[in-house]
Every structure is written in structure tokens, then in C-alpha cells.
C-alpha atoms as a PDB file:
ATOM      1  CA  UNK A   1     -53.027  95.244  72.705  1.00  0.00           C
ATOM      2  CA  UNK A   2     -51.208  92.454  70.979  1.00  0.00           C
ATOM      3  CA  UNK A   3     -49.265  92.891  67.651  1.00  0.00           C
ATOM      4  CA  UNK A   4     -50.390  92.400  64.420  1.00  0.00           C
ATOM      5  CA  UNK A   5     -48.480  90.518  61.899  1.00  0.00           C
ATOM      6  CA  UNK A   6     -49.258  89.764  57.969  1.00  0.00           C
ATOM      7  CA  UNK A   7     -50.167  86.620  56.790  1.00  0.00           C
ATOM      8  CA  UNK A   8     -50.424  85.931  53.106  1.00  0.00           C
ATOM      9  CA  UNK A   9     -53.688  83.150  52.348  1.00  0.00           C
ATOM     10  CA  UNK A  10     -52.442  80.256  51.019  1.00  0.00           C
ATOM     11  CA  UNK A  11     -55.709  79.607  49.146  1.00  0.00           C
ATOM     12  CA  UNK A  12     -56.708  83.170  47.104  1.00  0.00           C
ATOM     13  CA  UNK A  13     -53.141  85.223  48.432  1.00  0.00           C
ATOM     14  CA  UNK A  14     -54.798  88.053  49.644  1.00  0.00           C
ATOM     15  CA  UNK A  15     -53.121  89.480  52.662  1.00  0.00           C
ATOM     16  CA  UNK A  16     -54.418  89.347  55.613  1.00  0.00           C
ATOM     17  CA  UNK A  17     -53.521  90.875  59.416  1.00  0.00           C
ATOM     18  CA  UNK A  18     -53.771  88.798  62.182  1.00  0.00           C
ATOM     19  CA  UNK A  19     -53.197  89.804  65.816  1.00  0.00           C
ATOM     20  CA  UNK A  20     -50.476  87.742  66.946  1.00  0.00           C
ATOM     21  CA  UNK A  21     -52.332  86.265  69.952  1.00  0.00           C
ATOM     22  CA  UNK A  22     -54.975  84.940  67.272  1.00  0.00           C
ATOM     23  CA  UNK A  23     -52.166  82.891  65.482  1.00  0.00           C
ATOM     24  CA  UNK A  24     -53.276  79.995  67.265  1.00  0.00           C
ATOM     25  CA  UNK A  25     -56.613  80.469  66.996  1.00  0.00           C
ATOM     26  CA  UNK A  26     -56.933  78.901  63.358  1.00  0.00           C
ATOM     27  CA  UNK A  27     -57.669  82.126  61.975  1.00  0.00           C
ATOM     28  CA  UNK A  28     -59.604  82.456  58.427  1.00  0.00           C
ATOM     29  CA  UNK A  29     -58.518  84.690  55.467  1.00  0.00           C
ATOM     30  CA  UNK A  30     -60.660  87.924  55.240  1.00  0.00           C
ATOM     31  CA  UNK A  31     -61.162  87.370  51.719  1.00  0.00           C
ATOM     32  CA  UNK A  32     -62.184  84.014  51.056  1.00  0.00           C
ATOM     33  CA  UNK A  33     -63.097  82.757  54.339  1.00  0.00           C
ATOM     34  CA  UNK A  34     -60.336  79.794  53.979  1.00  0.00           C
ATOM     35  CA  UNK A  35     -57.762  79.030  56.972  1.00  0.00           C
ATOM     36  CA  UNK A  36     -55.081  80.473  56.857  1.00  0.00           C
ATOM     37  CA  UNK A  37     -53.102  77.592  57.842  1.00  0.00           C
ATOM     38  CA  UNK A  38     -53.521  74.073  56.223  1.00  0.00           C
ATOM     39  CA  UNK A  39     -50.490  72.105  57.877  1.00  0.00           C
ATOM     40  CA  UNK A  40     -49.677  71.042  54.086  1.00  0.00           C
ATOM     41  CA  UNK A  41     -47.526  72.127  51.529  1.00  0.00           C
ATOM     42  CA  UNK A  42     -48.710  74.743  49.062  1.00  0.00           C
ATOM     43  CA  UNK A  43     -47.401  74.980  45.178  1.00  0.00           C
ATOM     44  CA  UNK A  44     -47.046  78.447  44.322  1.00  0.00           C
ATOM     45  CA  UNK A  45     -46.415  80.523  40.709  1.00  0.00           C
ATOM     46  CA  UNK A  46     -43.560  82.990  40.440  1.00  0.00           C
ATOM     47  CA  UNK A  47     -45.772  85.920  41.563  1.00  0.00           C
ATOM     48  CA  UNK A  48     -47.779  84.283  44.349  1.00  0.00           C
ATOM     49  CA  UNK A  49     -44.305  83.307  45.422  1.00  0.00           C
ATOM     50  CA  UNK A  50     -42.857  86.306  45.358  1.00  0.00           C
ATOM     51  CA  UNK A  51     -46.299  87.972  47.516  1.00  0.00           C
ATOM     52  CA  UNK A  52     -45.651  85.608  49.692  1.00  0.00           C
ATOM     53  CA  UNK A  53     -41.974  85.828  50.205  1.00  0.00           C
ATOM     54  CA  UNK A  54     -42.569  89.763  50.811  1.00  0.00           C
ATOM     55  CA  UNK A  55     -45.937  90.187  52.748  1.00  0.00           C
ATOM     56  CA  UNK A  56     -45.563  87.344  55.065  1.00  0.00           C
ATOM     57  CA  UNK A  57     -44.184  88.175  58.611  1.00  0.00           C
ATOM     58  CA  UNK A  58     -44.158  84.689  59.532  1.00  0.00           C
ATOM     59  CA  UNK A  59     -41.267  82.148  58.301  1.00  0.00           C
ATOM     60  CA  UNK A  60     -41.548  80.423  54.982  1.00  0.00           C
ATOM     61  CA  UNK A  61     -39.771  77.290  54.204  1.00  0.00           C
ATOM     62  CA  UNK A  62     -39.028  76.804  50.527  1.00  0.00           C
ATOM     63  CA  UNK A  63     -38.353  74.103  48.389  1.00  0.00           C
ATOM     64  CA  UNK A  64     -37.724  74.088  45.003  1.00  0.00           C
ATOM     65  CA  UNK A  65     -37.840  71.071  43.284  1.00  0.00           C
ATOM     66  CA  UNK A  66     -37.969  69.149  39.616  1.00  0.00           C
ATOM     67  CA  UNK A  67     -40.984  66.746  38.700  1.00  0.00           C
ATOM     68  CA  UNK A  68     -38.150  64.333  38.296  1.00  0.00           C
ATOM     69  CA  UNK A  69     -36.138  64.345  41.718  1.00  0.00           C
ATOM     70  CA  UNK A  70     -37.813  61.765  43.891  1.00  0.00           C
ATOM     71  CA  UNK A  71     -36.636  62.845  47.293  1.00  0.00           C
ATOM     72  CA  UNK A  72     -39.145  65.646  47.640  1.00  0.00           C
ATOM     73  CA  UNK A  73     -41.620  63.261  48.347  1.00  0.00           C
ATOM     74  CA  UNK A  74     -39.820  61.833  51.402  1.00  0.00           C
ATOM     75  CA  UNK A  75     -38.522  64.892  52.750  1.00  0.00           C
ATOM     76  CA  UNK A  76     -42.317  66.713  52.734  1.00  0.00           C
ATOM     77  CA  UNK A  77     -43.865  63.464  55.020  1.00  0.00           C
ATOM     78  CA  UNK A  78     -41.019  64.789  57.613  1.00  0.00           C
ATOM     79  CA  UNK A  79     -41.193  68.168  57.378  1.00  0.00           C
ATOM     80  CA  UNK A  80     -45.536  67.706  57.320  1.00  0.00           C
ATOM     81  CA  UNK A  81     -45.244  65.708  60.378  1.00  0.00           C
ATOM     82  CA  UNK A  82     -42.988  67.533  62.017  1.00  0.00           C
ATOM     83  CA  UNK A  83     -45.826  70.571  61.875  1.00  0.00           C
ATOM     84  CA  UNK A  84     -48.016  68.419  63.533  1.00  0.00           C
ATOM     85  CA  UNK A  85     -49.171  68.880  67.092  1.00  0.00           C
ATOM     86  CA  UNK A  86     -47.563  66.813  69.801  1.00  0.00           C
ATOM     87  CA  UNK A  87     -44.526  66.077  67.754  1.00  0.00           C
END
């Protein structure tokens, strides 16, 4: 029997567990039926954050950033395409 890990949904942050041979799989949240894996950035709230910080058993990159700084734009179209498959 394979492991189960917690994921925390990006879409309604309920948290979910997912056997860790289904990772690939393109599993959907329990809760709202959403994937649990876009491929795309997601803006979270202080306590969404913070959920997500300590439920997930997966990595989380993190980037804080101001409205104003413009490299954040940049830097997400390398670390989104660096996600994708094949690269």
C-alpha cells in the first residue's frame, strides 16, 4: 500500500489526502472537485497561507512580493515553465 501524503486545494483549501502513487494522476480535491494542481501560481491570504504552509506535505515555493516590484513578473514565466512537462 502506497503512502499517503496531504495536499492542501489550491482552489477552496480544504485538505485533502492523496496516496502518493496518485500524485501523478491529476488528482481532484475531495471538496470541491477542483485539481489539485494547476501548474500556476496561486495568491494566498495570511491564513490560507499559513494552512498551506502547515498541512501540505509536498514543497511550497514562496514569493512574497510588492504590487510595485516588476521582477515578479519575469521570474514567475521561469519558474511556470520550468513546472512544465518535458522541460
Amino acid at each position: 500500500m502506497s503512502e499517503s501524503l496531504h495536499i492542501v486545494c489550491p482552489h477552496c483549501h480544504t485538505t485533502n489526502r492523496v496516496r502518493a502513487d496518485q500524485l501523478a494522476s491529476a488528482p481532484d480535491c475531495g471538496q470541491c472537485k477542483q485539481p489539485l494542481f494547476t501548474g500556476k501560481p496561486v495568491d494566498l491570504a495570511e491564513a490560507a497561507f499559513d494552512k498551506h504552509l502547515q498541512r501540505n506535505q509536498i514543497p511550497l515555493l514562496v514569493d512574497f512580493w510588492a504590487p510595485w516590484c516588476g521582477a515578479r513578473a519575469a521570474r514567475w514565466r521561469v519558474v511556470w515553465c520550468c513546472t512544465l512537462p518535458g522541460t
